[in-house]
N, C-alpha and C. Protein backbone atom coordinates (compact mmCIF):
# COMPACT_ATOMS: atom_id res chain seq x y z
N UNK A 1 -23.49 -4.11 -6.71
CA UNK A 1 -23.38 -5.39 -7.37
C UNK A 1 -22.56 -5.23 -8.64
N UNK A 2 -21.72 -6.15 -8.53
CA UNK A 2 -20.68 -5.87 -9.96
C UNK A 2 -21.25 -6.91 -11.08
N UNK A 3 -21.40 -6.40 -12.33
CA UNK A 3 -21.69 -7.40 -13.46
C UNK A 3 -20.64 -8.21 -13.88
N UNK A 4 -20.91 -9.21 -14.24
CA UNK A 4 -19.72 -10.37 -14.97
C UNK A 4 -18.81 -9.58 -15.90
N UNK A 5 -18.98 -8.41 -16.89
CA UNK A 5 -17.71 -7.54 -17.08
C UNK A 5 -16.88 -7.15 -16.34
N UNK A 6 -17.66 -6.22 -15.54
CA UNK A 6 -17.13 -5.67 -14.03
C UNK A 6 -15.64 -6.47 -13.76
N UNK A 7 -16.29 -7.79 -13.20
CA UNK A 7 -15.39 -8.60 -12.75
C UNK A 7 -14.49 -9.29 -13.42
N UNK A 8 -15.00 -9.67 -14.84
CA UNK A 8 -13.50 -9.86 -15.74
C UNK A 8 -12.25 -8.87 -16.03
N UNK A 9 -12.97 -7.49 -15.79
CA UNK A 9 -11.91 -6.31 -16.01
C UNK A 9 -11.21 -6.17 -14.64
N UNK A 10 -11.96 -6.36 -13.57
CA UNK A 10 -11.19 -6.21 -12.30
C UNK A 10 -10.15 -7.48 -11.95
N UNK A 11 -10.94 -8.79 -12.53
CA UNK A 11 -9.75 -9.82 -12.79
C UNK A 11 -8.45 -9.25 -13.54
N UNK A 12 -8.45 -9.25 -14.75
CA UNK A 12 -7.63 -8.50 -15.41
C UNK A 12 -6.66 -7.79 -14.69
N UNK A 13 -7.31 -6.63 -13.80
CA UNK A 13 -6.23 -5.53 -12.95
C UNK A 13 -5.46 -6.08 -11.99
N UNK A 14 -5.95 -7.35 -11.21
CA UNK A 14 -5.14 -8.21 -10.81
C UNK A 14 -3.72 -8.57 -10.93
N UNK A 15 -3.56 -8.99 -12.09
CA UNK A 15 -2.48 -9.06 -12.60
C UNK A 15 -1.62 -8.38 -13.29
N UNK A 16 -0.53 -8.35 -13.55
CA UNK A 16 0.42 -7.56 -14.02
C UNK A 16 -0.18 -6.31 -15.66
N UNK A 17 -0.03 -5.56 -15.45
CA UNK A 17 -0.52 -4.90 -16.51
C UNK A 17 0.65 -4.81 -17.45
N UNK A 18 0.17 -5.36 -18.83
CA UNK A 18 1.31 -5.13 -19.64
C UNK A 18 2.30 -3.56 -19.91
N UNK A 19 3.62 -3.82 -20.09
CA UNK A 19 3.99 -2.67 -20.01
C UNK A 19 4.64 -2.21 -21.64
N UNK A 20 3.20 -1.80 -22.27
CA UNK A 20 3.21 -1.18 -23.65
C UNK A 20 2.43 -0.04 -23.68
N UNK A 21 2.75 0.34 -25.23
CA UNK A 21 1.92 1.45 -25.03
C UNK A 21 0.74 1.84 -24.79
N UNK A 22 -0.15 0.94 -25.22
CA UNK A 22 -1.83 1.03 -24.75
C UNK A 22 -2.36 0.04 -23.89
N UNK A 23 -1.57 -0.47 -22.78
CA UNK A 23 -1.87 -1.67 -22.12
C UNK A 23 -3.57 -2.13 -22.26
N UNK A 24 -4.67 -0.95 -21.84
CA UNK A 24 -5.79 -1.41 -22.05
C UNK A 24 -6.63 -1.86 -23.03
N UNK A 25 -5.81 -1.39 -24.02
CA UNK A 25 -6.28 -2.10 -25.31
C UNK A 25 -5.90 -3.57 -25.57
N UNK A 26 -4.63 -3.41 -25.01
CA UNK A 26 -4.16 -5.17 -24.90
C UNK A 26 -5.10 -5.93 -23.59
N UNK A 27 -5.38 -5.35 -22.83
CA UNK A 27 -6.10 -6.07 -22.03
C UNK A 27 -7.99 -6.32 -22.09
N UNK A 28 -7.62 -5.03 -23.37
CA UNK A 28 -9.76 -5.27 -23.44
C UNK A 28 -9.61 -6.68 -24.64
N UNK A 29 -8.78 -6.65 -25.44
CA UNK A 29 -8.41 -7.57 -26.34
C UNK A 29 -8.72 -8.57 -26.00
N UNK A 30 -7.77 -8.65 -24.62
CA UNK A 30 -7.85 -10.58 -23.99
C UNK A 30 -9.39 -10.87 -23.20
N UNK A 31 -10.21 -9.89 -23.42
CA UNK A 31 -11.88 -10.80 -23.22
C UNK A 31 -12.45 -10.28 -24.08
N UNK A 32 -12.37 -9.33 -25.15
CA UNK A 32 -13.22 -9.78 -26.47
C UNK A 32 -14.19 -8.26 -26.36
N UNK A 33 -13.56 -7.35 -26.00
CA UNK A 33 -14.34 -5.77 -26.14
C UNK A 33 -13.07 -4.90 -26.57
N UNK A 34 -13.67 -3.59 -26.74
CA UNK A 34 -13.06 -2.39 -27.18
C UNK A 34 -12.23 -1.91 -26.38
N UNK A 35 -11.10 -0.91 -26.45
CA UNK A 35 -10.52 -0.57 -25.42
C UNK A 35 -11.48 0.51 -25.30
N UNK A 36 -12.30 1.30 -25.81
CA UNK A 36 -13.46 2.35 -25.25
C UNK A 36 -14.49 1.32 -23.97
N UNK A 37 -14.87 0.69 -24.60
CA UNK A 37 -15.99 0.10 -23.58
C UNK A 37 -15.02 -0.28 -22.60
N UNK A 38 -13.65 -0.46 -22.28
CA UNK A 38 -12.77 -0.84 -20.77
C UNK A 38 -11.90 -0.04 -20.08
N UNK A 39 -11.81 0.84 -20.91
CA UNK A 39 -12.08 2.36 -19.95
C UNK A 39 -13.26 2.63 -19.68
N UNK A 40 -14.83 2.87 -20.02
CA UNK A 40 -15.53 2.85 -20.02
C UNK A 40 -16.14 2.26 -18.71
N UNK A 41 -16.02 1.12 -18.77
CA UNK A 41 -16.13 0.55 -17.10
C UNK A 41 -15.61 0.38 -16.49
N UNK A 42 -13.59 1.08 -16.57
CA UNK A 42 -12.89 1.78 -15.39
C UNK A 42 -13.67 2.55 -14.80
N UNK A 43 -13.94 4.16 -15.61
CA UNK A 43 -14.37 4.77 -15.39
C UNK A 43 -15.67 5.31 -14.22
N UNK A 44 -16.54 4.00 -14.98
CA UNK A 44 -17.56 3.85 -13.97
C UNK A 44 -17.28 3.34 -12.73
N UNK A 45 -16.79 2.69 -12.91
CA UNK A 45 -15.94 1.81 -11.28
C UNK A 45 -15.38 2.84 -10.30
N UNK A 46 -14.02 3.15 -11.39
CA UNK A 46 -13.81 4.68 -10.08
C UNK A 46 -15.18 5.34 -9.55
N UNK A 47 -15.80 6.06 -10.28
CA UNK A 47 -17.11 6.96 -10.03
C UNK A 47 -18.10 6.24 -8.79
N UNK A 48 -18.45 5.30 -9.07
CA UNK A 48 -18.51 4.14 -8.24
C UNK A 48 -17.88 3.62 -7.15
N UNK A 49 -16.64 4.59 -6.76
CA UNK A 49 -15.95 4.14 -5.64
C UNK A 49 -15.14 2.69 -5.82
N UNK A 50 -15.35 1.91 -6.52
CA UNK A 50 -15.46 0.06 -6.69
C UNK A 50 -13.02 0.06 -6.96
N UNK A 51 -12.94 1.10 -7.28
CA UNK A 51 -11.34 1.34 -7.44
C UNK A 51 -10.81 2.41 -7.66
N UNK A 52 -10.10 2.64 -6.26
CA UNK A 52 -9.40 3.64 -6.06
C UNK A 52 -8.32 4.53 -6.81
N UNK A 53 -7.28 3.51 -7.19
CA UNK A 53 -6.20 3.86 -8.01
C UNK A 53 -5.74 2.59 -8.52
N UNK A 54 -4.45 2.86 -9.54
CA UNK A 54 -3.49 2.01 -9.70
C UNK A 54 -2.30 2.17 -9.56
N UNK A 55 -1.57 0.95 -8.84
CA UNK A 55 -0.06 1.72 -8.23
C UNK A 55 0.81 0.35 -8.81
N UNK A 56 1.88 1.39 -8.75
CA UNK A 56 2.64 0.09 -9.16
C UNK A 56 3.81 -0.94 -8.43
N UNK A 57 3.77 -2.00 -8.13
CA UNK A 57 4.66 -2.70 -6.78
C UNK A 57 6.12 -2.56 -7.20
N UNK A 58 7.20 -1.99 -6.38
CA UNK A 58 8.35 -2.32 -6.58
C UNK A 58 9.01 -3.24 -5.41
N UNK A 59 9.77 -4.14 -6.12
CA UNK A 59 10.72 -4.74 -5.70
C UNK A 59 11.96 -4.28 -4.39
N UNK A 60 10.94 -3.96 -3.78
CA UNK A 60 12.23 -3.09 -3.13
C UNK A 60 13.73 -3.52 -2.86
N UNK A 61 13.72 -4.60 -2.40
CA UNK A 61 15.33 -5.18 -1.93
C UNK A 61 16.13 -4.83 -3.33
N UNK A 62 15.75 -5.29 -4.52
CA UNK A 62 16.16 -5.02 -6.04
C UNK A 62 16.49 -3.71 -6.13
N UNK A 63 16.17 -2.85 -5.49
CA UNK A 63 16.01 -1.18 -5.83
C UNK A 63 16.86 -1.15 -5.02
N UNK A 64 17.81 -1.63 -4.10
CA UNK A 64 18.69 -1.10 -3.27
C UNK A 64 18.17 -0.93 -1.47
N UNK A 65 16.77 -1.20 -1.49
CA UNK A 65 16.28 -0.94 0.01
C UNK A 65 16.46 -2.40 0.70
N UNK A 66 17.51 -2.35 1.37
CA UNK A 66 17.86 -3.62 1.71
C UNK A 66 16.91 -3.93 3.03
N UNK A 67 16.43 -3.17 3.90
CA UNK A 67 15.83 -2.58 5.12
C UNK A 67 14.64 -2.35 5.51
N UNK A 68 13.63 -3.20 6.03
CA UNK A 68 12.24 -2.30 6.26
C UNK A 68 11.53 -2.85 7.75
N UNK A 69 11.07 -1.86 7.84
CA UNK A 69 10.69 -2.09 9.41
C UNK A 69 9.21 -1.66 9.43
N UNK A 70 8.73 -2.33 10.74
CA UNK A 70 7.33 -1.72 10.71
C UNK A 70 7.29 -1.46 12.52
N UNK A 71 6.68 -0.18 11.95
CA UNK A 71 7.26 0.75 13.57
C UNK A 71 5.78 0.37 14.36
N UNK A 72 5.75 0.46 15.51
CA UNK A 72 4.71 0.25 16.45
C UNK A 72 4.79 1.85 17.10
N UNK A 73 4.02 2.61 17.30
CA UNK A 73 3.54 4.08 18.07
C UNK A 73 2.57 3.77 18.96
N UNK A 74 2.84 4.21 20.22
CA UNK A 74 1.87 4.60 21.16
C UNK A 74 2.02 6.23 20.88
N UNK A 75 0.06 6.60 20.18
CA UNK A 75 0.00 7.76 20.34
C UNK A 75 -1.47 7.96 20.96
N UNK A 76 -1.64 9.07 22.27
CA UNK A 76 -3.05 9.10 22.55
C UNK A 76 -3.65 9.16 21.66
N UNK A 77 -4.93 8.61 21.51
CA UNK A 77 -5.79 8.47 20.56
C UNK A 77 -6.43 9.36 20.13
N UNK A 78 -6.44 10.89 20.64
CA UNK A 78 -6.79 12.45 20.42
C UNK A 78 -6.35 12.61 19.32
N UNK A 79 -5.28 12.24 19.03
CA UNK A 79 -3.76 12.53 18.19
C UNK A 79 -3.65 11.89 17.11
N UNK A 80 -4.14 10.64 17.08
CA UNK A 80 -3.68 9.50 16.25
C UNK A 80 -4.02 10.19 15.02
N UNK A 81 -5.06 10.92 14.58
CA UNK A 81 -5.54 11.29 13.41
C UNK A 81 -4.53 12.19 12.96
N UNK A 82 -3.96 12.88 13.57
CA UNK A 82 -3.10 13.77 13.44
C UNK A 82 -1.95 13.75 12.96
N UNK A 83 -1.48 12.92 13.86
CA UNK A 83 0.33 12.03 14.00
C UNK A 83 -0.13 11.37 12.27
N UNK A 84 -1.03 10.74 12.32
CA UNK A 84 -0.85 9.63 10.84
C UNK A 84 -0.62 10.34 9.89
N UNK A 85 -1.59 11.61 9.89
CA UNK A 85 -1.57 12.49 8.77
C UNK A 85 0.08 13.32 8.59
N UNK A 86 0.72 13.49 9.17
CA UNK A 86 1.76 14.01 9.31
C UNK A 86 2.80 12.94 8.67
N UNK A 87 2.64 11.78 9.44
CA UNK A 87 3.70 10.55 9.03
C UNK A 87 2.92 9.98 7.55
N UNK A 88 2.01 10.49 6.78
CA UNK A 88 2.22 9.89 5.53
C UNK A 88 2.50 11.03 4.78
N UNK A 89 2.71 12.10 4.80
CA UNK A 89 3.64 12.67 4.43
C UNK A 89 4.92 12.60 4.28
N UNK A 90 5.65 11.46 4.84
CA UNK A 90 7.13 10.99 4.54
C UNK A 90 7.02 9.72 3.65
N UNK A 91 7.44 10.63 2.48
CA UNK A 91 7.24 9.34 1.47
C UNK A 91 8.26 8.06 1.62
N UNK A 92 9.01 8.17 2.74
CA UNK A 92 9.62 6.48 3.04
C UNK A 92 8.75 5.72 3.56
N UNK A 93 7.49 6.33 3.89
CA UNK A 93 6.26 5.48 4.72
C UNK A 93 5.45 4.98 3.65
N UNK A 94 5.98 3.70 3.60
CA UNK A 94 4.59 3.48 2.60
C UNK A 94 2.85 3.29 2.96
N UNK A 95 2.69 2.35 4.23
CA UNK A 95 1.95 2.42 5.22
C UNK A 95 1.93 2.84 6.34
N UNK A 96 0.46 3.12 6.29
CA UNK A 96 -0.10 3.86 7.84
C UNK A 96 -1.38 3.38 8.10
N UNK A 97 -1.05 2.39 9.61
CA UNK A 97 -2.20 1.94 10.05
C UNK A 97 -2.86 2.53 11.45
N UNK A 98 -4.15 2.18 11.85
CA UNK A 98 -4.37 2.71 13.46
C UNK A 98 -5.24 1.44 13.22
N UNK A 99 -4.91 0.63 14.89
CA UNK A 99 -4.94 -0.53 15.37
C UNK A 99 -5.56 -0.44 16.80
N UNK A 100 -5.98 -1.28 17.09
CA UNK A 100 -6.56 -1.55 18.63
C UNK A 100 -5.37 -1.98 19.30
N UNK A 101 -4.93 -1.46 20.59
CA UNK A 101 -3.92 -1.93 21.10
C UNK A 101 -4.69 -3.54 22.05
N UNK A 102 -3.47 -4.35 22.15
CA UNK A 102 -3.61 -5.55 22.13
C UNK A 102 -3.29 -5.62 23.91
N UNK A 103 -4.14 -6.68 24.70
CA UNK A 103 -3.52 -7.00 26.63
C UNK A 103 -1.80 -7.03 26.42
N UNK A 104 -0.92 -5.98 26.68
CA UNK A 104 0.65 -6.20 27.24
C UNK A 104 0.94 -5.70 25.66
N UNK A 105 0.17 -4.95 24.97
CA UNK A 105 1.10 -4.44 23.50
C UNK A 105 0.08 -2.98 23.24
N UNK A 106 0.53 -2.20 24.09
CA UNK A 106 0.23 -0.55 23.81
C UNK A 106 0.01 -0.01 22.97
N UNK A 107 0.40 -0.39 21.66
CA UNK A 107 0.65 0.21 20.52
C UNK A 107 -0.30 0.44 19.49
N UNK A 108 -0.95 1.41 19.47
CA UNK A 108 -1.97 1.74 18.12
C UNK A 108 -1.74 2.45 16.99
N UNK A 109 -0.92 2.87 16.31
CA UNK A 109 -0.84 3.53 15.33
C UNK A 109 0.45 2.92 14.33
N UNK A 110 0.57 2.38 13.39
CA UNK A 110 1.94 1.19 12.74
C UNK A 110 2.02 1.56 11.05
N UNK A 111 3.31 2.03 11.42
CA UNK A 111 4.05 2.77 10.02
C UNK A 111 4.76 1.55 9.26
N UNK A 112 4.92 1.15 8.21
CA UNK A 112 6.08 0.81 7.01
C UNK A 112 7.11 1.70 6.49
N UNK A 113 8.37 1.17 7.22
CA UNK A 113 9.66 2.37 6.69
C UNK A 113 10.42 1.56 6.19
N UNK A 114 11.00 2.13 5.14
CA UNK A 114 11.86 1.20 4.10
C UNK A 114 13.16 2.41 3.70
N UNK A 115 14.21 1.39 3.67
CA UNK A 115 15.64 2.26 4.03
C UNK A 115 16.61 1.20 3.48
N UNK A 116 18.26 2.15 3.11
CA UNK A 116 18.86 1.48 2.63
C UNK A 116 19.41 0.26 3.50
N UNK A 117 19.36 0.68 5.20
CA UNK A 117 20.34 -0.03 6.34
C UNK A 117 18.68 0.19 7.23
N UNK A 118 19.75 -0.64 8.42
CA UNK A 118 18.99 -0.53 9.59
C UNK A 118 19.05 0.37 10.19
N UNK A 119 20.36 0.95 10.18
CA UNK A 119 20.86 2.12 10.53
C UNK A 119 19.69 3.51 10.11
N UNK A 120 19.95 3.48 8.58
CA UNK A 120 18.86 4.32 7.91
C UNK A 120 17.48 4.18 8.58
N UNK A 121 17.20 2.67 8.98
CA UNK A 121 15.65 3.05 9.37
C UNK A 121 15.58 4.05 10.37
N UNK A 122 16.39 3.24 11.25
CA UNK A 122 16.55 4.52 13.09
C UNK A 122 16.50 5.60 12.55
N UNK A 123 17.35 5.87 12.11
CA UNK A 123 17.59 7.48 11.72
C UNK A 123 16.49 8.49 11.71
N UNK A 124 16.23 7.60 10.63
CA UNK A 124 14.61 8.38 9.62
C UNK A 124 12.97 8.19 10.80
N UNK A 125 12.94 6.97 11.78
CA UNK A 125 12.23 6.77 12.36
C UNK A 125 12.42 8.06 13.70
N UNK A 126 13.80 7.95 14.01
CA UNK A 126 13.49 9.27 14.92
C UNK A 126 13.40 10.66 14.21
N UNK A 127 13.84 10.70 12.81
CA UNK A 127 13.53 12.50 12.26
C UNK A 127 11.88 12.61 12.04
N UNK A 128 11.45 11.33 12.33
CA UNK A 128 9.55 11.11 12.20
C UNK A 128 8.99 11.72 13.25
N UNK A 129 10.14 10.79 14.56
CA UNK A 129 9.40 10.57 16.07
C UNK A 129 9.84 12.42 16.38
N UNK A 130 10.62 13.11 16.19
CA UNK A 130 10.96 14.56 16.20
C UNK A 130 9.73 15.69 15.40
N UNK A 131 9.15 15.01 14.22
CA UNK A 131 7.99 15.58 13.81
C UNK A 131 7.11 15.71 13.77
N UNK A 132 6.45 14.37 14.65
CA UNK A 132 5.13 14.10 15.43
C UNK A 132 5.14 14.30 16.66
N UNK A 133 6.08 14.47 17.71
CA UNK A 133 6.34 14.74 18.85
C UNK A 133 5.70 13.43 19.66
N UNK A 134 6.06 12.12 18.98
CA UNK A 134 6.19 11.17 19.54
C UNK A 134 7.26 10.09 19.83
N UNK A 135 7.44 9.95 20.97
CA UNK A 135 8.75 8.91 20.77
C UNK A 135 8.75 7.53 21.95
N UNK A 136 7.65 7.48 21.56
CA UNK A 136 6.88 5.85 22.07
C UNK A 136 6.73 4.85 20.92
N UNK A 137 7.97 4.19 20.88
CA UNK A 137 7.69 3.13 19.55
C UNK A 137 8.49 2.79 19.79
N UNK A 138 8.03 1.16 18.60
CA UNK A 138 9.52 0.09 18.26
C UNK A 138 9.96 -0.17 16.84
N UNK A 139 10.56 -0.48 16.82
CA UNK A 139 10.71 -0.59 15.36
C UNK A 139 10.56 -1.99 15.08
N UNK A 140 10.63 -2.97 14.00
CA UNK A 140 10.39 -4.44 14.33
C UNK A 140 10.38 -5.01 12.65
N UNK A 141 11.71 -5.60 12.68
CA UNK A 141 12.59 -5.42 11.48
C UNK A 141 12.15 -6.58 10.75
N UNK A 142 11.74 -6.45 9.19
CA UNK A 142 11.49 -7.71 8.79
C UNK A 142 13.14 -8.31 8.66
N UNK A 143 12.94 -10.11 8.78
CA UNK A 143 13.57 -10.52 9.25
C UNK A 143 13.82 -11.76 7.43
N UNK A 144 12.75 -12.01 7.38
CA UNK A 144 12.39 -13.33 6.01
C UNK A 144 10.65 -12.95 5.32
N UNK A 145 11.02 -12.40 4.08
CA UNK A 145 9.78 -12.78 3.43
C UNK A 145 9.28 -13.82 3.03
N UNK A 146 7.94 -14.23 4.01
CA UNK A 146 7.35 -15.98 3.71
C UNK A 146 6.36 -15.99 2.53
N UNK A 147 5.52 -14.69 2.08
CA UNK A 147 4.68 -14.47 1.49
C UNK A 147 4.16 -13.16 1.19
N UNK A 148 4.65 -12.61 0.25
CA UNK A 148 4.19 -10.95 -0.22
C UNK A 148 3.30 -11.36 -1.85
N UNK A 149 1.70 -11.24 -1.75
CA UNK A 149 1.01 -10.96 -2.67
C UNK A 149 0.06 -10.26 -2.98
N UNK A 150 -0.53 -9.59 -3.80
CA UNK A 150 -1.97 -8.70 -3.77
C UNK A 150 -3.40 -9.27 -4.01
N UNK A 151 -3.61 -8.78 -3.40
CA UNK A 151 -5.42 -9.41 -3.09
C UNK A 151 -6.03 -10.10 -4.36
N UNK A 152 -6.47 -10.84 -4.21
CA UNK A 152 -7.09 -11.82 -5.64
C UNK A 152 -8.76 -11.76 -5.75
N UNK A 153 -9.75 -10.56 -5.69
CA UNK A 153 -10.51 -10.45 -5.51
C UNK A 153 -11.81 -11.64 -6.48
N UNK A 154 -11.55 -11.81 -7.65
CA UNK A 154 -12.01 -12.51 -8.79
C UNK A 154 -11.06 -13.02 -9.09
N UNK A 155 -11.00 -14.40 -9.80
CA UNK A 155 -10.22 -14.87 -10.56
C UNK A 155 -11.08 -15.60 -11.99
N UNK A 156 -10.34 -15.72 -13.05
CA UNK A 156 -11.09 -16.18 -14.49
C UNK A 156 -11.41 -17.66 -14.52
């Protein structure tokens, strides 16, 4: 059970974290505590399991990655644990999922590859499919972003 701090600080992480030098002090500021007491119940939170990390979103198209695909794998399911662990080791993967394959869609295991071309994706998707010793997949190119946002668990 999270306390009403809890959740104002996890509101808080929500959104953009200022980019100064003590952001958490600017952010214990904006509800009226210490920056000790909001590390303080970071702290506990991680320990708590309640938050993992903090990462930071880039813009990719802005950065030059004009390209991203999200690959579909058929891998026996012996394997899948295996193959994933291997393919997040390529830091062009940002995601790695394992999925129930669907009636007429085989596919259980679905990577995020991000590249300068399309070209680049293939490339990099078969120096993957060469390192997992799989080469049952599609690739499946985003086409239009309709909606990219992060989870809104609490709001103020």
């Amino acid at each position: 059970m999270l306390t009403d701090l809890e959740k104002k600080i996890i509101s808080l992480l929500q959104t953009d974290i200022p980019v100064v030098k003590r952001p958490f002090l600017e952010m214990a500021e904006q509800i009226g505590i210490t920056e000790d007491k909001f590390l303080s119940v970071l702290k506990n939170l991680d320990k708590r399991g309640m938050i993992r990390r903090f990462g930071a979103t880039l813009k990719h198209q802005k950065s030059g990655f004009k390209a991203n695909a999200m690959v579909a794998w058929k891998v026996d399911e012996d394997k899948v644990e295996k193959v994933g662990n291997i393919m997040t080791g390529f830091h062009e993967i940002t995601h790695c999922y394992r999925r129930n394959p669907a009636p007429g869609w085989k596919y259980n295991l679905y990577t995020m590859v991000h590249a300068t071309s399309e070209d680049e994706c293939y490339a990099l998707v078969k120096k993957i499919s060469k390192a997992v010793g799989q080469d049952n997949y599609e690739l499946l190119f985003s086409r239009q972003e309709l909606k990219k946002t992060s989870m809104k668990y609490f709001e103020d």
